[in-house]
Protein backbone atom coordinates (compact mmCIF):
# COMPACT_ATOMS: atom_id res chain seq x y z
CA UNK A 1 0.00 0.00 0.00
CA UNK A 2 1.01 3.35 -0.77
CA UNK A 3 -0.49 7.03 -0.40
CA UNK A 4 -0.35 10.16 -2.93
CA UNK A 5 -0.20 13.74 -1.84
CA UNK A 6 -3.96 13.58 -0.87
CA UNK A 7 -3.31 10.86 1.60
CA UNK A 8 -5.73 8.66 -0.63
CA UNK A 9 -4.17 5.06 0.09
CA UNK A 10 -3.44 2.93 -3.09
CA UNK A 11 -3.74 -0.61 -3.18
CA UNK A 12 -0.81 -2.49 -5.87
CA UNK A 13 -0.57 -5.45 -7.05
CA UNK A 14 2.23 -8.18 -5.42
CA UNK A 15 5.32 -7.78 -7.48
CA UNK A 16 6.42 -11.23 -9.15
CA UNK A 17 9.82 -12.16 -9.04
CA UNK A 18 9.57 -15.41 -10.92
CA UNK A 19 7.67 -15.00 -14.52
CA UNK A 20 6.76 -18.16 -16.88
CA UNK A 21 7.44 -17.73 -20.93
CA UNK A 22 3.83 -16.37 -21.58
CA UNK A 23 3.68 -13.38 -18.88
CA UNK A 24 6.95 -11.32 -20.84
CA UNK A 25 3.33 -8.25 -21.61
CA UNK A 26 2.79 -8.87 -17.86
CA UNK A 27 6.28 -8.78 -16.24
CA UNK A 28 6.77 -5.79 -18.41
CA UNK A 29 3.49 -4.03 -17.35
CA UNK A 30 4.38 -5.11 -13.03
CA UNK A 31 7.65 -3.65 -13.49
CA UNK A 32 6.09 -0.43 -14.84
CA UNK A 33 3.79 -0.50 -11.99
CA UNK A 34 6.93 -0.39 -9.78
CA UNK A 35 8.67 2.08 -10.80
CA UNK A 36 5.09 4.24 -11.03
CA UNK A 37 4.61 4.00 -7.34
CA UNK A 38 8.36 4.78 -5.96
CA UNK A 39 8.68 8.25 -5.40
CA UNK A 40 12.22 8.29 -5.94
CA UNK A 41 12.37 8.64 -9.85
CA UNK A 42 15.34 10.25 -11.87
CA UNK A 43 14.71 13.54 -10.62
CA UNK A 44 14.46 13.22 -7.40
CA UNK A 45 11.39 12.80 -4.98
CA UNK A 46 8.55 13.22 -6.80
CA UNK A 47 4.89 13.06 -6.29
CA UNK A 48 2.93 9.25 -6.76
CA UNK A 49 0.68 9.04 -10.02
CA UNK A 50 -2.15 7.51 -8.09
CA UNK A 51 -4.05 7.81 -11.85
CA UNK A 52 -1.17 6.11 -13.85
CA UNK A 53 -0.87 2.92 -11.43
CA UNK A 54 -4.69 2.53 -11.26
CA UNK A 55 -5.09 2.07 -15.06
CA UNK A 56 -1.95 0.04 -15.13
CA UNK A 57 -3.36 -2.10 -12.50
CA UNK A 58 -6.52 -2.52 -14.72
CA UNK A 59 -4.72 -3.53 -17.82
CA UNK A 60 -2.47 -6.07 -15.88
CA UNK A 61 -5.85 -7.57 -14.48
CA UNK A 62 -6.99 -7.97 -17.98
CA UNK A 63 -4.13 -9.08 -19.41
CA UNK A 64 -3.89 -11.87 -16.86
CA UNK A 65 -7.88 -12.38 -17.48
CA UNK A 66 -6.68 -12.99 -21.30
CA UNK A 67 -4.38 -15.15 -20.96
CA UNK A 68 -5.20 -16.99 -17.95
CA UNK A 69 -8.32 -18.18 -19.69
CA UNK A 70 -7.15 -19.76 -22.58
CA UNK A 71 -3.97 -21.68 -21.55
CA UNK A 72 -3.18 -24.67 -22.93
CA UNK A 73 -1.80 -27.85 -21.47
CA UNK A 74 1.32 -27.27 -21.29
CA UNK A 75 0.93 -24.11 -20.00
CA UNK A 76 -0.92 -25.16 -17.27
CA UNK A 77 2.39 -27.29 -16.45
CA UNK A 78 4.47 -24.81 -16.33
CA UNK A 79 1.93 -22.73 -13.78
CA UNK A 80 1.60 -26.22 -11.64
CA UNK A 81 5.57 -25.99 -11.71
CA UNK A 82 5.69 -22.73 -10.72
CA UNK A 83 8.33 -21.68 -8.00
CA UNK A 84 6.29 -19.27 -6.18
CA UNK A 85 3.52 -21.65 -6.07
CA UNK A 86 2.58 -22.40 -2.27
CA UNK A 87 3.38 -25.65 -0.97
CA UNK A 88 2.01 -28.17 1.03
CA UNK A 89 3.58 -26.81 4.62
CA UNK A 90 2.10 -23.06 3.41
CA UNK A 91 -1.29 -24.58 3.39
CA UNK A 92 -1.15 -26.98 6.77
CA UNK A 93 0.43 -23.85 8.55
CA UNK A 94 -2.89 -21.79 6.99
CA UNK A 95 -5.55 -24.70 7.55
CA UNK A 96 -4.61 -26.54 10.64
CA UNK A 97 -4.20 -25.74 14.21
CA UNK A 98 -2.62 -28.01 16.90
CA UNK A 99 -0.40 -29.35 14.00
CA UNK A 100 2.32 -31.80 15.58
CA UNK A 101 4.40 -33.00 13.42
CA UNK A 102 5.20 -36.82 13.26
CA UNK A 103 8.41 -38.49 11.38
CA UNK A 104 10.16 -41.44 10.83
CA UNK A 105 8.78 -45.07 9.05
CA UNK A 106 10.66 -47.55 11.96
CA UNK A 107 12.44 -49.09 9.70
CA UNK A 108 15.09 -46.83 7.98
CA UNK A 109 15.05 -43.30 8.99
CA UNK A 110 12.65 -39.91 8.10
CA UNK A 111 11.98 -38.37 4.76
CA UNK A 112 11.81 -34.69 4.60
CA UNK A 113 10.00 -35.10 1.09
CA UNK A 114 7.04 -35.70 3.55
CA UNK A 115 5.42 -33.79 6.15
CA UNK A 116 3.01 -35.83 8.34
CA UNK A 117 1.06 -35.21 11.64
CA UNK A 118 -1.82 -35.13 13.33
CA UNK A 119 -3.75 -31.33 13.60
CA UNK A 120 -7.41 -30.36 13.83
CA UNK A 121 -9.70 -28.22 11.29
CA UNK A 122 -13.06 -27.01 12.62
CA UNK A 123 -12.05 -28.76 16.31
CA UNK A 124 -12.10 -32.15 14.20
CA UNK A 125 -8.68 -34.28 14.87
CA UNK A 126 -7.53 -35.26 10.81
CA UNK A 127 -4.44 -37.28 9.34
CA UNK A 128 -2.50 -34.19 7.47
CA UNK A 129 0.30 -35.66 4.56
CA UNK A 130 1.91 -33.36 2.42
CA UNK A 131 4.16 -33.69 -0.33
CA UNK A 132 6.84 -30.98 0.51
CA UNK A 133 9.18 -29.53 -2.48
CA UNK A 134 10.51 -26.84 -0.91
CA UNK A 135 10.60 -23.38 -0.89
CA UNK A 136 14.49 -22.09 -1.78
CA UNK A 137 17.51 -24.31 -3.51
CA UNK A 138 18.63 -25.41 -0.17
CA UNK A 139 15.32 -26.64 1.24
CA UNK A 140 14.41 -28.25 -2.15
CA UNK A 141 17.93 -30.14 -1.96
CA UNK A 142 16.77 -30.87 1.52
CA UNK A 143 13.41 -32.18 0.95
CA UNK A 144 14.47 -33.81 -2.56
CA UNK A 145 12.01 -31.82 -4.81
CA UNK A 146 9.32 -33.47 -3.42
CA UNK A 147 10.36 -37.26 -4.66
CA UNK A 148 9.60 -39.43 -1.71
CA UNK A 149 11.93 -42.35 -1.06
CA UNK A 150 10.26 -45.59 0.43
CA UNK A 151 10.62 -44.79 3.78
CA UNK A 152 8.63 -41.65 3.48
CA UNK A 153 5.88 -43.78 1.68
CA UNK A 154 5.97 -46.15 4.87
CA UNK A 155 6.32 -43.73 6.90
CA UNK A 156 2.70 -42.19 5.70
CA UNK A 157 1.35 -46.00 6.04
CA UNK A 158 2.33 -46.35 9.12
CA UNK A 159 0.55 -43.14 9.71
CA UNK A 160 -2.83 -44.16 7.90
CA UNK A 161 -2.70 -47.50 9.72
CA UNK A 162 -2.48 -45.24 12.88
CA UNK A 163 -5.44 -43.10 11.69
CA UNK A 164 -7.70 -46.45 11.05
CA UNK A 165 -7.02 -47.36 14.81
CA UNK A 166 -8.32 -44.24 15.89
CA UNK A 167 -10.86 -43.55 13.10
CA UNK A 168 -9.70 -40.27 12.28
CA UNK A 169 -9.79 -38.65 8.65
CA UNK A 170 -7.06 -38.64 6.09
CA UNK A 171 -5.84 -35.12 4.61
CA UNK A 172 -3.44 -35.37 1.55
CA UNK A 173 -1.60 -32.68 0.10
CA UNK A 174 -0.02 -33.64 -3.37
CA UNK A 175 2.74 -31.77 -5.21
CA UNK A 176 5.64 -34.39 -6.89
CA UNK A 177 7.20 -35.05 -9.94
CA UNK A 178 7.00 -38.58 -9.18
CA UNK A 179 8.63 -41.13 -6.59
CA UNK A 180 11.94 -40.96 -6.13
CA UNK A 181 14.06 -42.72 -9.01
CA UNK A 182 17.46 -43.93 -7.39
CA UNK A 183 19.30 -46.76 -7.83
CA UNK A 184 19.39 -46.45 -3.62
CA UNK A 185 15.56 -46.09 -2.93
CA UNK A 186 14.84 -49.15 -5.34
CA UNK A 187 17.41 -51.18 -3.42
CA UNK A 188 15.44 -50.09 0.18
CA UNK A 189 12.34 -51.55 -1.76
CA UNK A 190 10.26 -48.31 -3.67
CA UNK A 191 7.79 -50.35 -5.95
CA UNK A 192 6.48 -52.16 -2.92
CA UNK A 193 7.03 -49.36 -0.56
CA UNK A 194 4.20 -47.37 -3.38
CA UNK A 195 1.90 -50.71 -3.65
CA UNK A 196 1.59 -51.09 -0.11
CA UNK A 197 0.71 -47.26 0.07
CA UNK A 198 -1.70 -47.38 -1.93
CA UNK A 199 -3.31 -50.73 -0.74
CA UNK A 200 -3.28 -49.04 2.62
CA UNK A 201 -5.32 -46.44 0.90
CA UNK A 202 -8.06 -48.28 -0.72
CA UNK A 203 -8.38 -50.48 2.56
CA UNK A 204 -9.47 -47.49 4.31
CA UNK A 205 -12.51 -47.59 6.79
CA UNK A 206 -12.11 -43.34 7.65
CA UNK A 207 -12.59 -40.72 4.84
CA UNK A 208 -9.53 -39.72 2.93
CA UNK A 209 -9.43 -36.90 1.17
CA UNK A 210 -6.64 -35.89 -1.63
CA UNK A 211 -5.72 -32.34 -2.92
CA UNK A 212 -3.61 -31.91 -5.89
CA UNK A 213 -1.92 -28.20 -5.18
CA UNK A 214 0.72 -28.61 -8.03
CA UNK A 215 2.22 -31.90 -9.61
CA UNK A 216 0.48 -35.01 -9.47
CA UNK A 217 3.17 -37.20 -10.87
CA UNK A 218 3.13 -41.00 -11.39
CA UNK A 219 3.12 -43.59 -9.17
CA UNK A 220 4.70 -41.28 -6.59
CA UNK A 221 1.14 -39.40 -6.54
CA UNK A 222 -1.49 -42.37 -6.83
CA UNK A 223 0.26 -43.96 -4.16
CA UNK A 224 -1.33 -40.90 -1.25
CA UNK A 225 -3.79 -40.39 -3.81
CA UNK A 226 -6.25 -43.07 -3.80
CA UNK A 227 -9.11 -41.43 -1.75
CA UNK A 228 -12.70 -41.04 -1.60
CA UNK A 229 -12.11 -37.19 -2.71
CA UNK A 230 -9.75 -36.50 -5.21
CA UNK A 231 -9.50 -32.80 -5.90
CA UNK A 232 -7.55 -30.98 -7.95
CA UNK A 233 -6.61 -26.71 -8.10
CA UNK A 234 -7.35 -25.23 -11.56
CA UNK A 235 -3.89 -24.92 -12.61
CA UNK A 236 -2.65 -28.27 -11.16
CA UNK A 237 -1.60 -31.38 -13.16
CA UNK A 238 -2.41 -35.04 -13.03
CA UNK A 239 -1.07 -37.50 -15.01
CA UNK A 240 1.18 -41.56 -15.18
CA UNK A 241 4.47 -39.36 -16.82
CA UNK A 242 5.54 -35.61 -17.40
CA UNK A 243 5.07 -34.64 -20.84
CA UNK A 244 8.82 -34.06 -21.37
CA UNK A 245 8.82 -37.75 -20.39
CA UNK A 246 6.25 -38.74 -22.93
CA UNK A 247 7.29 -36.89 -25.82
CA UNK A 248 10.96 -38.38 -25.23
CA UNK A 249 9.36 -41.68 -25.74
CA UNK A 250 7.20 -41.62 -28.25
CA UNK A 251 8.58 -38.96 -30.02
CA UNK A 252 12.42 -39.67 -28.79
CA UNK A 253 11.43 -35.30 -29.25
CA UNK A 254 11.28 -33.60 -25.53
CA UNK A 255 10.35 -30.35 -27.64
CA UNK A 256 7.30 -32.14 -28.44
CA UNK A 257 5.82 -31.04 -24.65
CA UNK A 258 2.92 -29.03 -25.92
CA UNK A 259 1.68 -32.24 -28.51
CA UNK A 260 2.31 -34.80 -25.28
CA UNK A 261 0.18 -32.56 -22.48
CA UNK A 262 -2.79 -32.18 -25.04
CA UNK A 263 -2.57 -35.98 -25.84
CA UNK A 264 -2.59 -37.07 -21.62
CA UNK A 265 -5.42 -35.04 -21.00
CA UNK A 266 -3.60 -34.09 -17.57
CA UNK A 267 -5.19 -31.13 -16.51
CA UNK A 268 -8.35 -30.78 -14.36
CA UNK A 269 -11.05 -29.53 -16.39
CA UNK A 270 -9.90 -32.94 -18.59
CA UNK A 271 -9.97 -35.26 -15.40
CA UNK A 272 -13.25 -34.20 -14.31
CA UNK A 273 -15.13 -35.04 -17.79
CA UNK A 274 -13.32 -38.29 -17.42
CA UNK A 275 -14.61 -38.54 -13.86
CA UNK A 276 -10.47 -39.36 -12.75
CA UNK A 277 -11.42 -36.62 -9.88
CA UNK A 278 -14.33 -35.79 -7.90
CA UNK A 279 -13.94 -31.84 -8.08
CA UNK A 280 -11.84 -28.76 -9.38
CA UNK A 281 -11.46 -25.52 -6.89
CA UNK A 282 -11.13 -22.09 -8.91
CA UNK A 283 -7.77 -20.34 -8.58
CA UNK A 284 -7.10 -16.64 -8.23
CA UNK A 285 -6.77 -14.50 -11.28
CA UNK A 286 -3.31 -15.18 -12.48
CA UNK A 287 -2.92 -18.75 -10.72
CA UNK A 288 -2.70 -19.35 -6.79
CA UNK A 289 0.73 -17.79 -6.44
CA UNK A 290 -0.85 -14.74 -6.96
CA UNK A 291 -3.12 -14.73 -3.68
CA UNK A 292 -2.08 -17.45 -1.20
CA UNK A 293 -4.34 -16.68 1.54
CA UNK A 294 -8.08 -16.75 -0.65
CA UNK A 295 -6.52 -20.27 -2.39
CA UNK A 296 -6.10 -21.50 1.39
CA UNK A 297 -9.38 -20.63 2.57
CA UNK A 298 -11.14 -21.95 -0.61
CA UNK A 299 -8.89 -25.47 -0.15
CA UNK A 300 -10.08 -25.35 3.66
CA UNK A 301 -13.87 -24.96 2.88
CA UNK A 302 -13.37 -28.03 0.02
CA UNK A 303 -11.96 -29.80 2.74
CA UNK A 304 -14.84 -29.32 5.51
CA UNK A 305 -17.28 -30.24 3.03
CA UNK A 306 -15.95 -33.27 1.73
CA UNK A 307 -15.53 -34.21 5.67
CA UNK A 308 -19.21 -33.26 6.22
CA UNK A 309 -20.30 -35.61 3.50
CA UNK A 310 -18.56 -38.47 5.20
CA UNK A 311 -20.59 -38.32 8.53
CA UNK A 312 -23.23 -40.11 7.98
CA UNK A 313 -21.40 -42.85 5.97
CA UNK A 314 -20.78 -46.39 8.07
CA UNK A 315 -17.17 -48.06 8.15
CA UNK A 316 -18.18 -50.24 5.19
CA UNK A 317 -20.25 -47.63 3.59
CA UNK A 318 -16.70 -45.40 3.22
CA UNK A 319 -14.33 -48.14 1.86
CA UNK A 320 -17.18 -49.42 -0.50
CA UNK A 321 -17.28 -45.61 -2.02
CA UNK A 322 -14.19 -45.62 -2.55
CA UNK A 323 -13.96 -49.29 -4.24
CA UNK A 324 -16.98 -47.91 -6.36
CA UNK A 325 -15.12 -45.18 -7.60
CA UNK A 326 -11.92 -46.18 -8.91
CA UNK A 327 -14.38 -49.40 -10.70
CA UNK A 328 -16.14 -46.74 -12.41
CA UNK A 329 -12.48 -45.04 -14.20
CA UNK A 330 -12.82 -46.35 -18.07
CA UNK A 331 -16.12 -48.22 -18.28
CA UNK A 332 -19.02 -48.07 -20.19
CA UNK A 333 -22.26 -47.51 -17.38
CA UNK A 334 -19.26 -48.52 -15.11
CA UNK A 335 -21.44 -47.99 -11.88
CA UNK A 336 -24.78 -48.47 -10.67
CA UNK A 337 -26.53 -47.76 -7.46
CA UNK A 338 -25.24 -49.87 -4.33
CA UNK A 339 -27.21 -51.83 -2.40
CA UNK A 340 -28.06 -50.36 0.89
CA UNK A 341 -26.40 -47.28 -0.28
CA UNK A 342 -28.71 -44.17 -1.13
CA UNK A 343 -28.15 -41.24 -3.29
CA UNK A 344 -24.70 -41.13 -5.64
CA UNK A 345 -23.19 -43.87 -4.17
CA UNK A 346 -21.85 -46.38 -6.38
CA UNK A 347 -21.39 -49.79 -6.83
CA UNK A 348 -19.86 -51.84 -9.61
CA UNK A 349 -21.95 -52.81 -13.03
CA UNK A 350 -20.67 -54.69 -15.95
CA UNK A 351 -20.56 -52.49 -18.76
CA UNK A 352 -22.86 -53.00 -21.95
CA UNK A 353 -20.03 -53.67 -24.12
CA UNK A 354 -18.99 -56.46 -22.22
CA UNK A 355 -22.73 -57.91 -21.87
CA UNK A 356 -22.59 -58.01 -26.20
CA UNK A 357 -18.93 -59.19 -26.15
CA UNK A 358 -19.74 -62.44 -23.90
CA UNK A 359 -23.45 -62.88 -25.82
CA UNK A 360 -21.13 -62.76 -28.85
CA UNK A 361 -18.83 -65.21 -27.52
CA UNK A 362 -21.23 -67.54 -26.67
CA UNK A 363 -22.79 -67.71 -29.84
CA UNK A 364 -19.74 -68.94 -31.47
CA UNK A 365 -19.22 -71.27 -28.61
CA UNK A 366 -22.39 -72.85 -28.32
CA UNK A 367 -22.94 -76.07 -30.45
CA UNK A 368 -25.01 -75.62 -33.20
CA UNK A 369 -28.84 -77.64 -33.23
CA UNK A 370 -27.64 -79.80 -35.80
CA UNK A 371 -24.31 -80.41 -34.17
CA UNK A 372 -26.21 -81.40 -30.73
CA UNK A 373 -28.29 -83.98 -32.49
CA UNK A 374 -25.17 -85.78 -33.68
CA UNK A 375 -24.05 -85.77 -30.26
CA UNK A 376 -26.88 -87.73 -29.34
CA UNK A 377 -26.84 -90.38 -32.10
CA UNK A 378 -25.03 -93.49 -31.16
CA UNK A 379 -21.67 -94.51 -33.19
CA UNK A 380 -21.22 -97.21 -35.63
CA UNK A 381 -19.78 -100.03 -34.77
């Protein structure tokens, strides 16, 4: 905030520090803003043009309305990716009170890709996980850029397991390129380390609830991310490989990003028409790094309603929905109504295609009438 010679206080936009490829009109146009409201100019002290900033505020806000609106999937990567993006321990800090943190998997030692506890929201004790990438060089060295090893993944089971005992929710915070790929985390056991993380998950009898703030990468994600509640931010991705990844293998082309994003359908308007995740929240204008606080508050009212939904639900009634839901991924009707389950829940439903693909299969199976009355005449001697 600033004030001009009528004392009239002036309200500026937060200045960036870290611009993607496709904000060069808006990085230009903050800068200008910048230099508009220090009084210190070339010559000398000089009085604030209150005017000037407040129409370069406007056209920044619709310059980020244009091109914030029609970005494309690879540009949505690069906003998931961003650096000033807030991370997992920004948003337990903003949600949860009481937070105490828990570490270590009793087997190996503590991942710092991982932050894990136990803290309250609305007075109601809740499992928090969050993938942590870090917020400077050192602290992403540190905390691995987010790539959990298999003791943080057993760590976080040991955790859930904890949870079940006491029947309290699970809160997951995801934001990782993937699991972490070295020669010493396979030798400590990573593929069953992630398959017993995500069995843990699906086994669940409490609510768990997952929140995709950034990168939902691979294995590394699905393994805290099989939940009742899968939700994703606007500008957050979700997908089995980066697109860099993808285009070097089909392509052998990593310049071929753009052609790979649009092919994975990894961002969440896409998920949610395939029905991959139960709900998208709405970012701020200009993506969530712009205003921390209103993304917090928005994540923290997705997360009391998804908890508020659970209540009436049984033990059985909670891992069933979730069984339900990841049958339903990639089938035809997929899901019908459960039994003894009332209004969306699901239950599984073999798909019509399969229904004409056995009846077609059976045709060519059966024996044909004059084929069954040869069975029944007796043989020559």
């Amino acid at each position: 905030c600033i004030r001009d010679s009528n004392n009239t206080i002036i309200i500026v936009s937060f200045f960036m520090k870290n611009y993607l490829d496709f904000e060069k009109e808006i990085k230009a146009l903050e800068q200008e803003v910048d230099n508009l409201k220090s009084p210190f100019g070339s010559e000398g002290i000089s009085e604030v043009d209150t005017n000037q900033i407040k129409s370069t505020q406007e056209e920044i806000n619709q310059k980020l309305q244009e091109v914030y609106s029609n970005l494309n999937s690879w540009q949505k990567t690069q906003v998931a990716r961003h650096e000033d993006r807030p991370k997992a321990n920004f948003y337990i800090k903003k949600i949860f009170s009481k937070f105490t943190l828990l570490s270590g998997d009793r087997y190996f030692g503590e991942d710092k890709a991982v932050t894990a506890g136990f803290g309250l929201i609305e007075n109601k004790s809740v499992l928090v996980i969050g993938q942590e990438k870090g917020e400077d060089l050192n602290s992403r060295i540190e905390r691995n850029f987010g790539m959990m090893r298999p003791e943080g993944y057993r760590k976080c089971i040991r955790l859930m397991k904890l949870a079940e005992r006491f029947q309290i929710p699970v809160v997951s915070f995801i934001d990782t390129p993937g699991a972490y790929p070295g020669i010493d985390a396979e030798q400590r056991g990573q593929a069953s380390a992630i398959a017993n993380s995500i069995e843990t998950c699906m086994s669940l009898t409490v609510p768990n609830i997952s929140i995709i703030i950034g990168e939902g990468g691979s294995g590394g994600a699905i393994a805290l991310a099989s939940s009742n509640k899968v939700i994703m931010l606007e500008n957050s991705i979700y997908s089995v490989i980066s697109p860099e990844g993808c285009a070097s293998i089909l392509w052998r082309d990593p310049s071929k990003s753009l052609q790979a994003a649009e092919a994975m359908k990894l961002t969440a308007s896409d998920l949610l028409k395939l029905k991959i995740i139960d709900d998208v929240i709405q970012e701020p204008l200009g993506g969530a790094h712009r205003d921390p606080e209103m993304i917090a508050g928005d994540i923290k009212h997705s997360i009391i309603k998804s908890l508020k939904f659970f209540e009436k639900y049984s033990k059985d009634e909670i891992y069933d929905h979730r069984k339900a839901k990841f049958l339903q991924i990639g089938r035809d009707q997929g899901i019908g109504k459960a039994t003894g389950l009332s209004g969306d829940d699901l239950s599984y439903k073999a798909s019509s295609f399969k229904k004409l693909k056995s009846h077609i299969c059976l045709l060519y199976t059966s024996p044909s009438p004059r084929d069954r009355t040869r069975s029944r005449m007796p043989s020559s001697a």
